[in-house]
C-alpha atoms as a PDB file:
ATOM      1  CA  UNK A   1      -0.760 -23.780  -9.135  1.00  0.00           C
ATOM      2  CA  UNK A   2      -3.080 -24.692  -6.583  1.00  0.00           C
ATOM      3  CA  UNK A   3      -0.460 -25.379  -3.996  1.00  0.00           C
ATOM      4  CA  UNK A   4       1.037 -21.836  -4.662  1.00  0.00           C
ATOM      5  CA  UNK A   5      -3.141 -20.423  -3.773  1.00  0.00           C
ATOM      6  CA  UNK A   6      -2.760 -22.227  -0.702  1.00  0.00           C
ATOM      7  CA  UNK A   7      -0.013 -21.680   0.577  1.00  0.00           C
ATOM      8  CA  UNK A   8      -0.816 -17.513   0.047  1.00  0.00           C
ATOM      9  CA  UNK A   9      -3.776 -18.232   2.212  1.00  0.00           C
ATOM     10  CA  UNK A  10      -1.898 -19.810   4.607  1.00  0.00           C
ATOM     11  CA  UNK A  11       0.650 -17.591   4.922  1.00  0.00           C
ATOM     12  CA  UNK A  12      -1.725 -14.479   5.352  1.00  0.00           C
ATOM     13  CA  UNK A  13      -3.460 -16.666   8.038  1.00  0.00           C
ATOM     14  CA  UNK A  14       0.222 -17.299   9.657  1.00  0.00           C
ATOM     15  CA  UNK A  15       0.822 -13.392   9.362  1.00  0.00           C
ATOM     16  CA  UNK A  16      -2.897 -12.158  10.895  1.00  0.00           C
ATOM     17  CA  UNK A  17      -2.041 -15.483  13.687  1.00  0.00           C
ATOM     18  CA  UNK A  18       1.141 -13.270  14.490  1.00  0.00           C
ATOM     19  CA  UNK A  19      -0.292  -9.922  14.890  1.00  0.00           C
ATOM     20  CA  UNK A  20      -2.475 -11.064  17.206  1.00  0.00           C
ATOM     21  CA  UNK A  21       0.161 -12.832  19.053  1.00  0.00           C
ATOM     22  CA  UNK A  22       2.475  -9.711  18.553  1.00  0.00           C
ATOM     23  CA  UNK A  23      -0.158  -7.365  20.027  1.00  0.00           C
ATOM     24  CA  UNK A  24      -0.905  -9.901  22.863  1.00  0.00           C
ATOM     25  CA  UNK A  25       3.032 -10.127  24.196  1.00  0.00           C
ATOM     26  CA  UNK A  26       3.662  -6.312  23.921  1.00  0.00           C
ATOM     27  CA  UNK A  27       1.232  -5.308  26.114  1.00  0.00           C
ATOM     28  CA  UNK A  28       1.564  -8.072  28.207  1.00  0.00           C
ATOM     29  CA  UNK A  29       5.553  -7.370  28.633  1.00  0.00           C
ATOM     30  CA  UNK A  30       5.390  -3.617  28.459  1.00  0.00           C
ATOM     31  CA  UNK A  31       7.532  -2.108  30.975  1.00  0.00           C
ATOM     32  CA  UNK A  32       7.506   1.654  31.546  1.00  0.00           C
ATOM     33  CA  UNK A  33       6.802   2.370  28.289  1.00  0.00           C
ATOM     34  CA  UNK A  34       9.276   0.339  26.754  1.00  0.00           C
ATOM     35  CA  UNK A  35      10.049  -3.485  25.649  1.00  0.00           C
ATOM     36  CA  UNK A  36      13.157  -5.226  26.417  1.00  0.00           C
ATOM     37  CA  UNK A  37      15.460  -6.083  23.865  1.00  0.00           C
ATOM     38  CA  UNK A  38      14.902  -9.891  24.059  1.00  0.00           C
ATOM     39  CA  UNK A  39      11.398  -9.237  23.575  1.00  0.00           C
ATOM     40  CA  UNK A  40      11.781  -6.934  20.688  1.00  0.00           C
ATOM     41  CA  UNK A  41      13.412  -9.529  18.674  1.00  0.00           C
ATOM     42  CA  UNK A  42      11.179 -12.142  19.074  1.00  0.00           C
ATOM     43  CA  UNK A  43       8.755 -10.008  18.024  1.00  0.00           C
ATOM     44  CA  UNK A  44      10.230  -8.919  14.930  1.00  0.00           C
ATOM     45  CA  UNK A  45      10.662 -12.455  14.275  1.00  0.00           C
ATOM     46  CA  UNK A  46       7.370 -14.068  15.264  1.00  0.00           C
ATOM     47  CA  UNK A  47       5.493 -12.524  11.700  1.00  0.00           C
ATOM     48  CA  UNK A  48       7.759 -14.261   9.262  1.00  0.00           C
ATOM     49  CA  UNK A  49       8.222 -17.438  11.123  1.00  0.00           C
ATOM     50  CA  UNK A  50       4.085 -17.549  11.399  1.00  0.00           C
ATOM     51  CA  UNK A  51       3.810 -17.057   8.143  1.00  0.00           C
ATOM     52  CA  UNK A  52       5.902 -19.796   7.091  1.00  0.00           C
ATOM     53  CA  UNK A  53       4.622 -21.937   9.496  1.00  0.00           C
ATOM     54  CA  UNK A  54       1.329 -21.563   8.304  1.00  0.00           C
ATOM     55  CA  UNK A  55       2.166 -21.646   4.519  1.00  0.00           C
ATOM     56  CA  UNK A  56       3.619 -25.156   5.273  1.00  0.00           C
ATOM     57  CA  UNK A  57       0.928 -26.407   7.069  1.00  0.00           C
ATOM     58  CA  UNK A  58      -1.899 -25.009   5.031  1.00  0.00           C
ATOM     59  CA  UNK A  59      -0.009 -26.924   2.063  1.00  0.00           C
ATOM     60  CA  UNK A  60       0.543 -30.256   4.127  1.00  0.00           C
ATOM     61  CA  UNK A  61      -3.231 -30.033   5.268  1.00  0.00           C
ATOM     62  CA  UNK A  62      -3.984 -30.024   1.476  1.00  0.00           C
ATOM     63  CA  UNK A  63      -1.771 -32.698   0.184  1.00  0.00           C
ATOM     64  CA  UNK A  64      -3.445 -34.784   3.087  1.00  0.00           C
ATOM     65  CA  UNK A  65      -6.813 -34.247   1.980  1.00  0.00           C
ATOM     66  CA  UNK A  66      -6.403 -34.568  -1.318  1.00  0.00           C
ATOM     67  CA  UNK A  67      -4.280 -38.294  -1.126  1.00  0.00           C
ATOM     68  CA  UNK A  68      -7.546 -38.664   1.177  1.00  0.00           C
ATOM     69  CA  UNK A  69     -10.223 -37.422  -0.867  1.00  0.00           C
ATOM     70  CA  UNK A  70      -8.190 -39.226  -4.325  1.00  0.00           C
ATOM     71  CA  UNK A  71      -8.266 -43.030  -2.085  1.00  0.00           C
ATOM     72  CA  UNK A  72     -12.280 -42.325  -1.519  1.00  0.00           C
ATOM     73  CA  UNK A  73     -13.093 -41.808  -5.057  1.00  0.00           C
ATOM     74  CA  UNK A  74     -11.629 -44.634  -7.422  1.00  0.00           C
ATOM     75  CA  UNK A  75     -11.303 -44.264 -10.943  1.00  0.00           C
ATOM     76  CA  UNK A  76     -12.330 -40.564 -11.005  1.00  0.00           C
END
């Protein structure tokens, strides 16, 4: 259960990481008013991949600390 907790937060960090990002390319690529197609898509992509990029790492992060945190304390 408290891999699924972390991996929310994780993923609502990856999604906030990708608005930013998102708001960041479209004005920097905006082009009379519009954004090419190319562009577009990897936009529309970039919030779920973020997300699951940071669902995975906020997990892995975890598991590391806690094999970490588990080798410091013996017998507890």
């Amino acid at each position: 259960m408290r891999q699924v907790g972390i991996g929310a937060l994780g993923l609502v960090g990856g999604v906030l990481l990708a608005l930013i990002v998102q708001d960041l390319l479209a004005v920097a690529f905006l082009q009379d008013g519009t954004i090419p197609i190319a562009l577009g898509i990897l936009l529309g992509l970039l919030m779920p991949v973020l997300g699951m990029v940071g669902a995975g790492a906020a997990v892995l992060i975890d598991n590391r600390y806690t094999k970490r945190r588990s080798k410091d304390t013996p017998g507890v």
